[in-house]
Protein backbone atom coordinates (compact mmCIF):
# COMPACT_ATOMS: atom_id res chain seq x y z
CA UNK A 1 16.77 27.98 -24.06
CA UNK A 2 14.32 26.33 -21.41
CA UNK A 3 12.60 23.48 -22.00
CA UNK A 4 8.97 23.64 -23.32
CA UNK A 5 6.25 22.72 -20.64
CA UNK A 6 3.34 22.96 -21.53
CA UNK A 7 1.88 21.44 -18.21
CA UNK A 8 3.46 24.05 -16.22
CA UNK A 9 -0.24 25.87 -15.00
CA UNK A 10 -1.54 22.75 -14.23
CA UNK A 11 -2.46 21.57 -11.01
CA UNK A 12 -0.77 17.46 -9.97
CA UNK A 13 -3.42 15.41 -8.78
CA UNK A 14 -3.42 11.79 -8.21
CA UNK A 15 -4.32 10.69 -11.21
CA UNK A 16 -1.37 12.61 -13.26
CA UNK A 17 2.05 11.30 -14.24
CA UNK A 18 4.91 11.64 -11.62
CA UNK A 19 6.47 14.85 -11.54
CA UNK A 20 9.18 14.23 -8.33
CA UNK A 21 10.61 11.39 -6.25
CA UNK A 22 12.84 10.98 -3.48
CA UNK A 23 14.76 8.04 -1.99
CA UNK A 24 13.38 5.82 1.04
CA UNK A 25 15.10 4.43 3.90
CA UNK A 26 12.82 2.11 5.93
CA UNK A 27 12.85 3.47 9.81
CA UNK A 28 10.44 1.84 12.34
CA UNK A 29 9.91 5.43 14.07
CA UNK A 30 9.56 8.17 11.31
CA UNK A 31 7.83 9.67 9.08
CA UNK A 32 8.76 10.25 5.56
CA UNK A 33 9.43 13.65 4.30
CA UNK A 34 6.23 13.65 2.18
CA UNK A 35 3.43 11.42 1.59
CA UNK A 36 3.93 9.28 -1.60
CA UNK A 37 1.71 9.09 -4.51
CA UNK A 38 3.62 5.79 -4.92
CA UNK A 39 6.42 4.00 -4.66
CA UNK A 40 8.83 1.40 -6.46
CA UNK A 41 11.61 -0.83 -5.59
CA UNK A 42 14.76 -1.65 -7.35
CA UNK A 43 15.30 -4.92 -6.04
CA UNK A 44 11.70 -7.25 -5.18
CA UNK A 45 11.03 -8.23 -1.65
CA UNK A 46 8.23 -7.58 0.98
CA UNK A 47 7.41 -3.75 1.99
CA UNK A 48 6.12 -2.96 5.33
CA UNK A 49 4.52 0.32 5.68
CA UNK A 50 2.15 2.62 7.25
CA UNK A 51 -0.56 3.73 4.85
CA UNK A 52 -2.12 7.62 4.58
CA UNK A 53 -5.02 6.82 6.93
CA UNK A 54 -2.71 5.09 9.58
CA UNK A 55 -2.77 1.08 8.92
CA UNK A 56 0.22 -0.88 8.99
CA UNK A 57 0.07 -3.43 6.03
CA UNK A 58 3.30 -5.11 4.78
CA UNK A 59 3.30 -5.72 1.04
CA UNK A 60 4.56 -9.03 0.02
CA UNK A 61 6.73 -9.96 -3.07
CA UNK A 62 6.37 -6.76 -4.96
CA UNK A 63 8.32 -6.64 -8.05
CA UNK A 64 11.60 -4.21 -9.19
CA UNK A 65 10.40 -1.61 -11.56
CA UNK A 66 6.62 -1.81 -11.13
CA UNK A 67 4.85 1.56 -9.84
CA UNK A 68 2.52 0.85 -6.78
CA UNK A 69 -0.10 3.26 -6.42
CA UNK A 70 0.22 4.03 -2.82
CA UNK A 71 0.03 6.54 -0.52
CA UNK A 72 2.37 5.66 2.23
CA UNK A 73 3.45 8.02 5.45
CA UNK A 74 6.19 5.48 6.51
CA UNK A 75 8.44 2.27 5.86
CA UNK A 76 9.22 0.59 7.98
CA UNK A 77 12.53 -1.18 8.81
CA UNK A 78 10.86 -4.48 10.37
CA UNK A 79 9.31 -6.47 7.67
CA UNK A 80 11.05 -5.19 4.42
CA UNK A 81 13.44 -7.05 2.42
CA UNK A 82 12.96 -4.72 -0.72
CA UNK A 83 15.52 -2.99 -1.58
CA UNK A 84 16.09 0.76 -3.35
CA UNK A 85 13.01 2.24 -2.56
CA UNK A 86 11.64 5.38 -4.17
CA UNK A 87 8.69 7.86 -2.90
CA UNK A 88 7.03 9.24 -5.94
CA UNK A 89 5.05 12.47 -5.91
């Protein structure tokens, strides 16, 4: 039997729980696969990134577990320490 959504018509916008996620490996010259709607870490440290509209920002000390509310188009390599980190959509 399939599980019961009862979610399934409606439309994900930013303000919804996560429904995906995919894993992160920092790279000074790409792109993601997909913009984020956030992203955690499994170990703390600083995360450097490039944000939706194009700034680079590093994030410092975030903490394991905690969902950041960011949309982020990159990570980059130079700058983060933080380890195990997610995209969520």
């Amino acid at each position: 039997m399939p599980i019961l959504d009862i979610f399934q018509n409606h439309h994900d916008g930013l303000t919804g729980p996560i429904s995906g996620g995919f894993d992160i490996s920092p790279h000074d010259g790409a792109d993601l696969v997909q913009m984020t709607r956030g992203v955690m870490v499994a170990s703390g440290g600083d995360l450097a990134v490039i944000l939706r509209n194009g700034d680079a920002l590093t994030l410092p000390g975030l903490a394991p577990g905690v969902i950041y509310p960011i949309r982020v188009s990159r990570v980059l390599s130079t700058g983060t320490t933080a380890t195990g980190i997610k995209g969520l959509i």
